[in-house]
PDB file of N, CA and C in Angstrom:
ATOM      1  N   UNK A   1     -73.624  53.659 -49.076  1.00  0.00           N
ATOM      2  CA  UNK A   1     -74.394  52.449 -49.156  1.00  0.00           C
ATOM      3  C   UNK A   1     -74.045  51.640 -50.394  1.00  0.00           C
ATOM      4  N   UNK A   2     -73.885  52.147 -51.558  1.00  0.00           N
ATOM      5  CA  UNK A   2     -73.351  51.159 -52.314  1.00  0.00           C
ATOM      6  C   UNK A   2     -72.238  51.124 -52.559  1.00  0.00           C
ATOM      7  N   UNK A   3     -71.202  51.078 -52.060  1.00  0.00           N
ATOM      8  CA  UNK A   3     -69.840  50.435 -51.550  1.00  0.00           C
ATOM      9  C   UNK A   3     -70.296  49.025 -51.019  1.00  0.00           C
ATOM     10  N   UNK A   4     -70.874  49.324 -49.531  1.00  0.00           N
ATOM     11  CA  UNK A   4     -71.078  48.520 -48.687  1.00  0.00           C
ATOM     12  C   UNK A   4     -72.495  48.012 -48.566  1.00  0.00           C
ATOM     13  N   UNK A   5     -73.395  47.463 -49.422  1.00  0.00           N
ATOM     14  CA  UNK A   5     -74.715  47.176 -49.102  1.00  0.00           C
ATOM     15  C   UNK A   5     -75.091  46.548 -48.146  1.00  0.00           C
ATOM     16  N   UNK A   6     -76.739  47.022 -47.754  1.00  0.00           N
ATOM     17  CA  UNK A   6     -77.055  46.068 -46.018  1.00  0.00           C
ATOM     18  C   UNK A   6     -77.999  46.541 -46.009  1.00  0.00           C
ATOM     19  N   UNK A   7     -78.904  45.263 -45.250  1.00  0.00           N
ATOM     20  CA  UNK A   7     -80.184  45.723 -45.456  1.00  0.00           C
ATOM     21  C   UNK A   7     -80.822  45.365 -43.678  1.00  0.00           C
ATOM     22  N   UNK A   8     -81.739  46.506 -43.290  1.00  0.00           N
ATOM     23  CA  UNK A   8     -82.556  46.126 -42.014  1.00  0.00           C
ATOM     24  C   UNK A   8     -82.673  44.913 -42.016  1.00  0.00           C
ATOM     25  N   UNK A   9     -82.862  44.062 -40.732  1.00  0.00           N
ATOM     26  CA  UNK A   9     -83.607  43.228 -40.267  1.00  0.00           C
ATOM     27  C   UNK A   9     -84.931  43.051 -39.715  1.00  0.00           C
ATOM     28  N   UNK A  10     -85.555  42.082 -40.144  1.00  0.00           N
ATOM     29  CA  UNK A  10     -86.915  42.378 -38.653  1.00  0.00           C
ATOM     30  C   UNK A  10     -86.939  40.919 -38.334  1.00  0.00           C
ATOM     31  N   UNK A  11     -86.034  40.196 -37.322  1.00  0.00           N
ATOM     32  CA  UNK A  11     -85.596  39.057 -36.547  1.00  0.00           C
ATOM     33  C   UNK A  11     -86.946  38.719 -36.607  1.00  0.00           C
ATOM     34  N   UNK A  12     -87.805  39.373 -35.659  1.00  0.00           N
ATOM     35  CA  UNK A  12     -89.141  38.763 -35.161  1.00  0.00           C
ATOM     36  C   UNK A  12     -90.188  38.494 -36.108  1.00  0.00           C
ATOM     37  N   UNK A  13     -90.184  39.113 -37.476  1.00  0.00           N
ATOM     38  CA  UNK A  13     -91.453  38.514 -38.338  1.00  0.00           C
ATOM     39  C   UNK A  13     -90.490  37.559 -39.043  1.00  0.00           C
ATOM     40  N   UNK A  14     -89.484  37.578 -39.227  1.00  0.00           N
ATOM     41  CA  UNK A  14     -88.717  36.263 -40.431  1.00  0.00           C
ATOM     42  C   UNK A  14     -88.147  35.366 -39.154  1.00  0.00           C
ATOM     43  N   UNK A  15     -88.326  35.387 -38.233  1.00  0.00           N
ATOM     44  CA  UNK A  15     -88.385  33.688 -37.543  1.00  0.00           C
ATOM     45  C   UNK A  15     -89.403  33.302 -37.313  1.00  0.00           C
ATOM     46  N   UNK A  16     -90.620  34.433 -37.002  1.00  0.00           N
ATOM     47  CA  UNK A  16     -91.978  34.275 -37.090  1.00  0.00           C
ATOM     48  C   UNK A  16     -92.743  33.192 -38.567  1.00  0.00           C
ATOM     49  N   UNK A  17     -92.197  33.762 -39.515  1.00  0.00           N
ATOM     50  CA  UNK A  17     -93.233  33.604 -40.888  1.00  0.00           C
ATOM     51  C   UNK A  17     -91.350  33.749 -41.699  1.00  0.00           C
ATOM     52  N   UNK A  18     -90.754  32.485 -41.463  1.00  0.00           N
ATOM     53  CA  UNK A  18     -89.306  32.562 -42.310  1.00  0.00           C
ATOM     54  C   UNK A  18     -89.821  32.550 -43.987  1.00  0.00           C
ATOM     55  N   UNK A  19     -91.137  32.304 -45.030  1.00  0.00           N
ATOM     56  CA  UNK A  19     -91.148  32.670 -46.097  1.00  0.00           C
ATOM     57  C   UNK A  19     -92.445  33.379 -45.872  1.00  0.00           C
ATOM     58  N   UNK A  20     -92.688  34.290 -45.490  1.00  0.00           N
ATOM     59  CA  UNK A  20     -93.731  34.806 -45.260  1.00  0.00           C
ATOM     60  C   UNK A  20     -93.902  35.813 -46.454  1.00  0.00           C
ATOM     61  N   UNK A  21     -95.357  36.368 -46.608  1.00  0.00           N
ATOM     62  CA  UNK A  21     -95.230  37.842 -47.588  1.00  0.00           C
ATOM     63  C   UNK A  21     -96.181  38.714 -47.344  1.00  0.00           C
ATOM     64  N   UNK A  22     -95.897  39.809 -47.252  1.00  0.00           N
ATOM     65  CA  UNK A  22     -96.692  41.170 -46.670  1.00  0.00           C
ATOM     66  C   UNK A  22     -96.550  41.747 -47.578  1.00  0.00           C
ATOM     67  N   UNK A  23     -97.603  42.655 -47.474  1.00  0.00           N
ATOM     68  CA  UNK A  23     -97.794  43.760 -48.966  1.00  0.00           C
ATOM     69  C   UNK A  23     -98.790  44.867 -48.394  1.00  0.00           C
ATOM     70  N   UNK A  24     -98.225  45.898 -48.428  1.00  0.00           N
ATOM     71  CA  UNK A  24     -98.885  46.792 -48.064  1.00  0.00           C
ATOM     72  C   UNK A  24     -98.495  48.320 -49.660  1.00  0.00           C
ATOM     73  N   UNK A  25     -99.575  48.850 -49.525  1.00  0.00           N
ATOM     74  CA  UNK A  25     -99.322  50.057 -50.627  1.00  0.00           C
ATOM     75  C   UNK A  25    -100.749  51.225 -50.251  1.00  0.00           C
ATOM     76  N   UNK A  26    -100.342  52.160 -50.794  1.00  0.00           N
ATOM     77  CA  UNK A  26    -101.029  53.648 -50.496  1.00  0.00           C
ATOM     78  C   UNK A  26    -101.751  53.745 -52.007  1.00  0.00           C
ATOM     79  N   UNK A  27    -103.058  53.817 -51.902  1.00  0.00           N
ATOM     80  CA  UNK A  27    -103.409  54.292 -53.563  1.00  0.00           C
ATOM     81  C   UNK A  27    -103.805  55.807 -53.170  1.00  0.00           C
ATOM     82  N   UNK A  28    -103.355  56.560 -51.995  1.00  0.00           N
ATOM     83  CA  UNK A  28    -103.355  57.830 -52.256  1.00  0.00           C
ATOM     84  C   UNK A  28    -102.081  58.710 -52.716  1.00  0.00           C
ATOM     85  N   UNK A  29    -101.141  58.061 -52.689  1.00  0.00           N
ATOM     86  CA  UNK A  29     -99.735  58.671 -52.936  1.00  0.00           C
ATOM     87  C   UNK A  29     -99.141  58.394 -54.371  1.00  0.00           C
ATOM     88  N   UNK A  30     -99.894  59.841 -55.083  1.00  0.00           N
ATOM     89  CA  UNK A  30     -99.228  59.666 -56.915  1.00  0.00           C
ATOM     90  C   UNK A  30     -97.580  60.068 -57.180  1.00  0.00           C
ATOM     91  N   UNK A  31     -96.960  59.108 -56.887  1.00  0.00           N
ATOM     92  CA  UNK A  31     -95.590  59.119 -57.004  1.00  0.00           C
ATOM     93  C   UNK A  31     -94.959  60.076 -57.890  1.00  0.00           C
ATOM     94  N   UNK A  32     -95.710  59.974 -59.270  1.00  0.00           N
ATOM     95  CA  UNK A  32     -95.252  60.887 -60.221  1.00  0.00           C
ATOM     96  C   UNK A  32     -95.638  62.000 -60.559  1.00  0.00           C
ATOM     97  N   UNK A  33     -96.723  62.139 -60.027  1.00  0.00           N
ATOM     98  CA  UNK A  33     -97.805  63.650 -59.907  1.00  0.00           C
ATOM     99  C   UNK A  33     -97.678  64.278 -59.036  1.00  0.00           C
ATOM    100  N   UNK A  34     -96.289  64.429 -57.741  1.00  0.00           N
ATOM    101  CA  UNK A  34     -96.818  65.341 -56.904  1.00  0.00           C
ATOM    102  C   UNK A  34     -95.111  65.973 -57.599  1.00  0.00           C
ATOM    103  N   UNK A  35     -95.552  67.418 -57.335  1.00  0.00           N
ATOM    104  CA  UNK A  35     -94.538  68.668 -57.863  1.00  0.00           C
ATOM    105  C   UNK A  35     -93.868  68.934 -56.953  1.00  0.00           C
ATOM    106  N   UNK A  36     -92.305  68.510 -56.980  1.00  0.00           N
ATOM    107  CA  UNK A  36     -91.639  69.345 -55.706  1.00  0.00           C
ATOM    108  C   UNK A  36     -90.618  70.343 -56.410  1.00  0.00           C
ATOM    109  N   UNK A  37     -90.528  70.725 -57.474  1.00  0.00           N
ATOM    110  CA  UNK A  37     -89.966  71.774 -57.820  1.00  0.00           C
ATOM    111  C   UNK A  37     -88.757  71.150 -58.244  1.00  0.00           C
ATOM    112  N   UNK A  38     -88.549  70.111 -58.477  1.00  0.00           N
ATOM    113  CA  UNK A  38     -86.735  69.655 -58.824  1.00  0.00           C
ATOM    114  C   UNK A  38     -86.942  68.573 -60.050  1.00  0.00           C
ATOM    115  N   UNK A  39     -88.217  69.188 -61.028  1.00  0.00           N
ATOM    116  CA  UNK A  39     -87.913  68.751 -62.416  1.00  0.00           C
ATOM    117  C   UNK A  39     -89.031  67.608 -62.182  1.00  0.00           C
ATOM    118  N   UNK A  40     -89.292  66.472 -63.127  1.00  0.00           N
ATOM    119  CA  UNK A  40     -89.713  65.505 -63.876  1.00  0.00           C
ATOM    120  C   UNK A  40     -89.359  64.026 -62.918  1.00  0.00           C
ATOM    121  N   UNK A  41     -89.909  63.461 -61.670  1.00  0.00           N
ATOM    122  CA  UNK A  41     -89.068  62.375 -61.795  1.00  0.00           C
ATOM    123  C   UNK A  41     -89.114  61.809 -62.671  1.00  0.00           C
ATOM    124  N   UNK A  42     -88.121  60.729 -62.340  1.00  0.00           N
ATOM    125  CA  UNK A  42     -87.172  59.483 -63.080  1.00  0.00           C
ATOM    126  C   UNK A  42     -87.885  58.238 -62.768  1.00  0.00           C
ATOM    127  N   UNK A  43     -87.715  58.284 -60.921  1.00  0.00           N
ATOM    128  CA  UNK A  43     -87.853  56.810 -60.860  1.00  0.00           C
ATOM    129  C   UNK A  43     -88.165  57.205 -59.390  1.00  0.00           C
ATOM    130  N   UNK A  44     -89.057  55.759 -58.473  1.00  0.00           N
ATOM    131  CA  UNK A  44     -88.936  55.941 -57.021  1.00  0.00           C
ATOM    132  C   UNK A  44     -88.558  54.950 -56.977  1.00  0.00           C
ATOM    133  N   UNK A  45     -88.309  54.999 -55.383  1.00  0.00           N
ATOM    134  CA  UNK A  45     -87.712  54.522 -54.413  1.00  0.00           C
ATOM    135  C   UNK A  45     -88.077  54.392 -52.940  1.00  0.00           C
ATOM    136  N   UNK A  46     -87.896  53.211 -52.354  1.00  0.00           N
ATOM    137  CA  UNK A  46     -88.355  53.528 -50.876  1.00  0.00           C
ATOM    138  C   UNK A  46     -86.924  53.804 -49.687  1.00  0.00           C
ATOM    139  N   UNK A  47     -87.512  54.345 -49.074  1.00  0.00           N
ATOM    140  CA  UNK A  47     -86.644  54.509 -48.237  1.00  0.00           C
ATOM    141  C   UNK A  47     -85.553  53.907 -47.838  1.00  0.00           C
ATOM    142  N   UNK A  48     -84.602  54.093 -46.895  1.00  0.00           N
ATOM    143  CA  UNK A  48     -83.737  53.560 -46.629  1.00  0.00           C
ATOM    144  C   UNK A  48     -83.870  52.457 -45.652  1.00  0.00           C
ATOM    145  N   UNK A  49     -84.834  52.674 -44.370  1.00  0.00           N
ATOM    146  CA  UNK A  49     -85.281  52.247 -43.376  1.00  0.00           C
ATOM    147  C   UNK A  49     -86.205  51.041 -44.038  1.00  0.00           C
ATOM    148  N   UNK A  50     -87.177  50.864 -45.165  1.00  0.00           N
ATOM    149  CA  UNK A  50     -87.713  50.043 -45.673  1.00  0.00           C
ATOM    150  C   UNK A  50     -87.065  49.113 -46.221  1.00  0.00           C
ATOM    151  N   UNK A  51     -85.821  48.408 -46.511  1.00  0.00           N
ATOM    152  CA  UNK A  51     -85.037  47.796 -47.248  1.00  0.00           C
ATOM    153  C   UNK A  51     -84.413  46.761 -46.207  1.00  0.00           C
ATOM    154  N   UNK A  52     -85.527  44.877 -46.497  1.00  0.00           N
ATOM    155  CA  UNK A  52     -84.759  44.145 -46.447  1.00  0.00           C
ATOM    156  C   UNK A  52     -84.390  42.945 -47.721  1.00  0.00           C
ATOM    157  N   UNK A  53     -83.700  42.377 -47.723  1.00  0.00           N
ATOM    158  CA  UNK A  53     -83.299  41.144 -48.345  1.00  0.00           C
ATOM    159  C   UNK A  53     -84.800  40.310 -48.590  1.00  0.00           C
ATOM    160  N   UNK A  54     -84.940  40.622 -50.034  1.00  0.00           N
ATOM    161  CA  UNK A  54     -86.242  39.865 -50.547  1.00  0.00           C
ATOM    162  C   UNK A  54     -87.207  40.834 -50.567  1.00  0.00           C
ATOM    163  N   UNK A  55     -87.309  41.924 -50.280  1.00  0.00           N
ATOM    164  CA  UNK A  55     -88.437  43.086 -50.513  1.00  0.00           C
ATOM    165  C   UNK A  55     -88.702  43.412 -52.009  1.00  0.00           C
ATOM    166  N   UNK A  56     -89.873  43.435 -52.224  1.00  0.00           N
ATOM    167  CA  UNK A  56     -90.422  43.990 -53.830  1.00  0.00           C
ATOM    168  C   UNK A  56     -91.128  44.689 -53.492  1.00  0.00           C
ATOM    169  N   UNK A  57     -91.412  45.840 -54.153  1.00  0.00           N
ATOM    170  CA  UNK A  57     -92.143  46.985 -54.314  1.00  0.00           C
ATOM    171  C   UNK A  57     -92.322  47.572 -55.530  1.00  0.00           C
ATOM    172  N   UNK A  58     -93.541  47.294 -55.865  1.00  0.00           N
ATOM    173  CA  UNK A  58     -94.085  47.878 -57.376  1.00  0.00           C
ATOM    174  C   UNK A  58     -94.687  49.219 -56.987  1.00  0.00           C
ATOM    175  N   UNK A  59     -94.583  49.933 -57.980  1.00  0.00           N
ATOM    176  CA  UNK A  59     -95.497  51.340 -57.879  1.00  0.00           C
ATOM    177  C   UNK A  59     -96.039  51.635 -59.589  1.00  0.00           C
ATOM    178  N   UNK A  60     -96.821  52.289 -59.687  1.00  0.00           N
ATOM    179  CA  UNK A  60     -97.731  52.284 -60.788  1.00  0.00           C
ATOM    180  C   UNK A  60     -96.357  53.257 -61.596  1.00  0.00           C
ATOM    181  N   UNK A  61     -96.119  53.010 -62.614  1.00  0.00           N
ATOM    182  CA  UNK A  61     -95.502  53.434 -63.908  1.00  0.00           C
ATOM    183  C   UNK A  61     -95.263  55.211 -63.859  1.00  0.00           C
ATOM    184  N   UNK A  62     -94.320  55.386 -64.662  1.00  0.00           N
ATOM    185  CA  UNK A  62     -94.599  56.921 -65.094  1.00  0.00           C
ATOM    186  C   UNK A  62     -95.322  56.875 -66.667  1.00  0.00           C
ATOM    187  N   UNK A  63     -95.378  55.912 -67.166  1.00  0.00           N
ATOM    188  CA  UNK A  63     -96.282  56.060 -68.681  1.00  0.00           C
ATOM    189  C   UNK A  63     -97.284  55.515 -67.868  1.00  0.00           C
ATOM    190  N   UNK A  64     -98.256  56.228 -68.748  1.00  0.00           N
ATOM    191  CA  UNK A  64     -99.503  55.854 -68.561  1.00  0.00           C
ATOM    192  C   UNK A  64     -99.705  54.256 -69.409  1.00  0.00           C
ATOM    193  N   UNK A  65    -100.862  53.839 -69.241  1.00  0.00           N
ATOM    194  CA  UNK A  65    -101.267  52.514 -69.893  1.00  0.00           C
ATOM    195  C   UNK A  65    -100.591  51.221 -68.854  1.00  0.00           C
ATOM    196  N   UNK A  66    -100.644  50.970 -67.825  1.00  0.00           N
ATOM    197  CA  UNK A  66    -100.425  49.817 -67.617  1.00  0.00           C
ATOM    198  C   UNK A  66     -98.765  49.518 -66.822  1.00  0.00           C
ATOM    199  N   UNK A  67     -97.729  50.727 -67.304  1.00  0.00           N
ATOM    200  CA  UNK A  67     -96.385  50.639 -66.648  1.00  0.00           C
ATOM    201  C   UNK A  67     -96.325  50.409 -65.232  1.00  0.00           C
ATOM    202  N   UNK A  68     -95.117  49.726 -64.941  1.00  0.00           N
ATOM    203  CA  UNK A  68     -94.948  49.888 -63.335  1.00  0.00           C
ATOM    204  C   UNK A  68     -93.228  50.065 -63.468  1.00  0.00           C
ATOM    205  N   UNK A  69     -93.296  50.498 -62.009  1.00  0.00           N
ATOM    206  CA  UNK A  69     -91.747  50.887 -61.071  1.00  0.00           C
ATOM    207  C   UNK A  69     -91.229  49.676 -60.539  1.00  0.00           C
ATOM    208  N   UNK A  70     -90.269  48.522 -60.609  1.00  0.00           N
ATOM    209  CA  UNK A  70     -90.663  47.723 -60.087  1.00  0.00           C
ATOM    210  C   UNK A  70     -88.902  47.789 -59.172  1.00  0.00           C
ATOM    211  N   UNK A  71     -88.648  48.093 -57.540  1.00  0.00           N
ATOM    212  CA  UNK A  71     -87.880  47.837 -56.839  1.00  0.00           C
ATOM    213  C   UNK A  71     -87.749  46.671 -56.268  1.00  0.00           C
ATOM    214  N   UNK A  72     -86.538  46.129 -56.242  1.00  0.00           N
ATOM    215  CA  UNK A  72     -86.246  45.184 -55.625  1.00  0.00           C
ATOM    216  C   UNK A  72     -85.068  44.795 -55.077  1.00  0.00           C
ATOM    217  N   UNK A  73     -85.046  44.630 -53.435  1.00  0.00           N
ATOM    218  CA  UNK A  73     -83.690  44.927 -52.635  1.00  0.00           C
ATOM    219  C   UNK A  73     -83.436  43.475 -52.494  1.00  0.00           C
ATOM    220  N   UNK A  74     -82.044  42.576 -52.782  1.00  0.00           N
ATOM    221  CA  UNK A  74     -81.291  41.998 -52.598  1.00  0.00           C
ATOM    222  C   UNK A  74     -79.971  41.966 -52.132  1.00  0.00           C
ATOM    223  N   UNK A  75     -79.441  41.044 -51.096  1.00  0.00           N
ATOM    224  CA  UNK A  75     -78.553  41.457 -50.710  1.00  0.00           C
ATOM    225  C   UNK A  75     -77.157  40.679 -51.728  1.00  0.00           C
ATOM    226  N   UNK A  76     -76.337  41.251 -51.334  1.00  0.00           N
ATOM    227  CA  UNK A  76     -75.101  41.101 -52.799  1.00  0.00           C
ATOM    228  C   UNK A  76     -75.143  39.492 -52.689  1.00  0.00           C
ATOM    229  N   UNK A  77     -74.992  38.420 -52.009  1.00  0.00           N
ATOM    230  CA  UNK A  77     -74.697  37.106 -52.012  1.00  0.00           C
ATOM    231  C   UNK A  77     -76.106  36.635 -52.768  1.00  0.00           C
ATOM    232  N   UNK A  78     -77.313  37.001 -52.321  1.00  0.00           N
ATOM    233  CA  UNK A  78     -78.450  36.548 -53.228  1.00  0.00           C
ATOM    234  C   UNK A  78     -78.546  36.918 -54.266  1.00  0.00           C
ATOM    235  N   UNK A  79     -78.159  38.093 -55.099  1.00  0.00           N
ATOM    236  CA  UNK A  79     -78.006  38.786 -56.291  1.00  0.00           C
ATOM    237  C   UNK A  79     -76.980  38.154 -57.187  1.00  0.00           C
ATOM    238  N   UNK A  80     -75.865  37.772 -56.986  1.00  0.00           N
ATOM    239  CA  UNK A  80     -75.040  36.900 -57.453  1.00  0.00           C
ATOM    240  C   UNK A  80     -75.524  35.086 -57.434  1.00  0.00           C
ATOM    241  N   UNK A  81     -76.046  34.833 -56.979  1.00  0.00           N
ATOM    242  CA  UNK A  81     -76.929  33.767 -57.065  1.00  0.00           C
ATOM    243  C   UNK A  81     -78.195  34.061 -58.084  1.00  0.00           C
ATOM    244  N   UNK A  82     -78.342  34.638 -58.351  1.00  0.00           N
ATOM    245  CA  UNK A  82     -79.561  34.938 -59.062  1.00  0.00           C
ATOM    246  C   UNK A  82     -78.770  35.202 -60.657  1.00  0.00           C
ATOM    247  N   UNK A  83     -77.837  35.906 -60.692  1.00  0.00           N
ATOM    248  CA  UNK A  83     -77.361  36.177 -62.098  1.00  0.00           C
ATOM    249  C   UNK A  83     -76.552  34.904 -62.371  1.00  0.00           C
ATOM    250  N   UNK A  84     -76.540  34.073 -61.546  1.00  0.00           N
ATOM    251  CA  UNK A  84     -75.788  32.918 -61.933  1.00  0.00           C
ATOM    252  C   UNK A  84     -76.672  32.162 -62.374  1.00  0.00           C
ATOM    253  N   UNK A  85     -77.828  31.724 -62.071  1.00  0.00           N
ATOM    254  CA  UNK A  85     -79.208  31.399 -62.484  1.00  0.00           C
ATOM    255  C   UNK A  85     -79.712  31.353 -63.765  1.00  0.00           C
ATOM    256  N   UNK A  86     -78.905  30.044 -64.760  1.00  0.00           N
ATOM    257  CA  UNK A  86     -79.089  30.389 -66.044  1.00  0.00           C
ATOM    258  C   UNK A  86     -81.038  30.423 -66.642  1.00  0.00           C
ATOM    259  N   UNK A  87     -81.757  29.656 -66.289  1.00  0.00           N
ATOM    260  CA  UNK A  87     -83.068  29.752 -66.429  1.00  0.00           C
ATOM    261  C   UNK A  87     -83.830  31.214 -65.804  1.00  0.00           C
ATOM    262  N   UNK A  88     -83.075  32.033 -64.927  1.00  0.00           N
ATOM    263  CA  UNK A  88     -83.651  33.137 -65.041  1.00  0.00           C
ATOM    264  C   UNK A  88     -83.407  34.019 -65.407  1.00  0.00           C
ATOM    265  N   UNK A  89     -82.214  34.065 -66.039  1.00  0.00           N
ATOM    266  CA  UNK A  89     -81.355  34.935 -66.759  1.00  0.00           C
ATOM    267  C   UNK A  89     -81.589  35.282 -68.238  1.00  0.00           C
ATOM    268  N   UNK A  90     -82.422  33.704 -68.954  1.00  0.00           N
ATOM    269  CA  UNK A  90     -83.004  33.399 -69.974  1.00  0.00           C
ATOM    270  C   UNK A  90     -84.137  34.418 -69.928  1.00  0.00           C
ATOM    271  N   UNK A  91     -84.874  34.428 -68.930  1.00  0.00           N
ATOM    272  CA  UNK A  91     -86.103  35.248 -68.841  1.00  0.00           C
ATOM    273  C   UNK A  91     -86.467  36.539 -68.666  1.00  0.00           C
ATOM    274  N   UNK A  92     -84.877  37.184 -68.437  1.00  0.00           N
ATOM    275  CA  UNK A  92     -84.861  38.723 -68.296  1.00  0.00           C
ATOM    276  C   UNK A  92     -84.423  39.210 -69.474  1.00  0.00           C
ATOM    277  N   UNK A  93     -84.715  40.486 -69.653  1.00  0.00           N
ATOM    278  CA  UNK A  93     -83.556  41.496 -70.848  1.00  0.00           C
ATOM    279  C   UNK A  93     -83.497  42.684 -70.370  1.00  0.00           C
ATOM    280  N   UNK A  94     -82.729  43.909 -70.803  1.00  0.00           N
ATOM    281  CA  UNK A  94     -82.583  44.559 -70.660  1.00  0.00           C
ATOM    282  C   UNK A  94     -82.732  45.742 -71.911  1.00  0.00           C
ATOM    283  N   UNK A  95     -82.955  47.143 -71.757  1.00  0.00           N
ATOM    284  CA  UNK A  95     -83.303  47.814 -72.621  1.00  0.00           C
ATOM    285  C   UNK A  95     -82.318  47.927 -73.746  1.00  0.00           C
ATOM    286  N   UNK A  96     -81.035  47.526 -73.501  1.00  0.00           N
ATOM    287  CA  UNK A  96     -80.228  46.762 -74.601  1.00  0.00           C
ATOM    288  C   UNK A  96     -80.154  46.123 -75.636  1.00  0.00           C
ATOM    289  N   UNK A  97     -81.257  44.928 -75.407  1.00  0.00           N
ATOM    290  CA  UNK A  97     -81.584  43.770 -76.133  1.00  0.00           C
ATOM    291  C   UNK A  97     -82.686  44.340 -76.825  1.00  0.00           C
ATOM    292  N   UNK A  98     -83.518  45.186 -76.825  1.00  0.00           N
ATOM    293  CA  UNK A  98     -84.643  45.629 -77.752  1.00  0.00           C
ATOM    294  C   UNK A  98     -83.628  45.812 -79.298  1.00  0.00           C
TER     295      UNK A  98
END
């Protein structure tokens, strides 16, 4: 997949609602609190099957106080549009710049 990125479609809600936004989330599922025996996560992730072009998905932090997870699937032509984007480029940093 990342060679070649691609993301699901769902034809029928994005001709339906072409800027539409849905949000759905579980406040029973502690991302970082459940133990599967393979260490400390890092980071989540949603599935593979969940991933289209323009999807965000926040999940509550691994620090406590306020952190979040924040995913976000773009497809390579919108992502390159976006880093070309000098006013939003202004507005990001990276753990670099600290």
């Amino acid at each position: 997949w990342p060679h070649e990125p691609s993301f699901n479609c769902l034809p029928a809600f994005v001709a339906a609602v072409p800027t539409g936004t849905f949000t759905r989330r579980s406040l029973w599922f502690d991302a970082y609190g459940n133990d599967f025996r393979w260490g400390a996560q890092v980071a989540v992730r949603s599935g593979l099957k969940n991933k289209v072009d323009g999807k965000t998905t926040m999940y509550e932090g691994r620090r406590v106080g306020g952190s979040m997870a924040l995913e976000l699937c773009l497809a390579p032509e919108t992502l390159a549009r976006l880093i070309e984007d000098g006013e939003f480029m202004d507005a990001t940093y990276t753990a670099d710049d600290e």
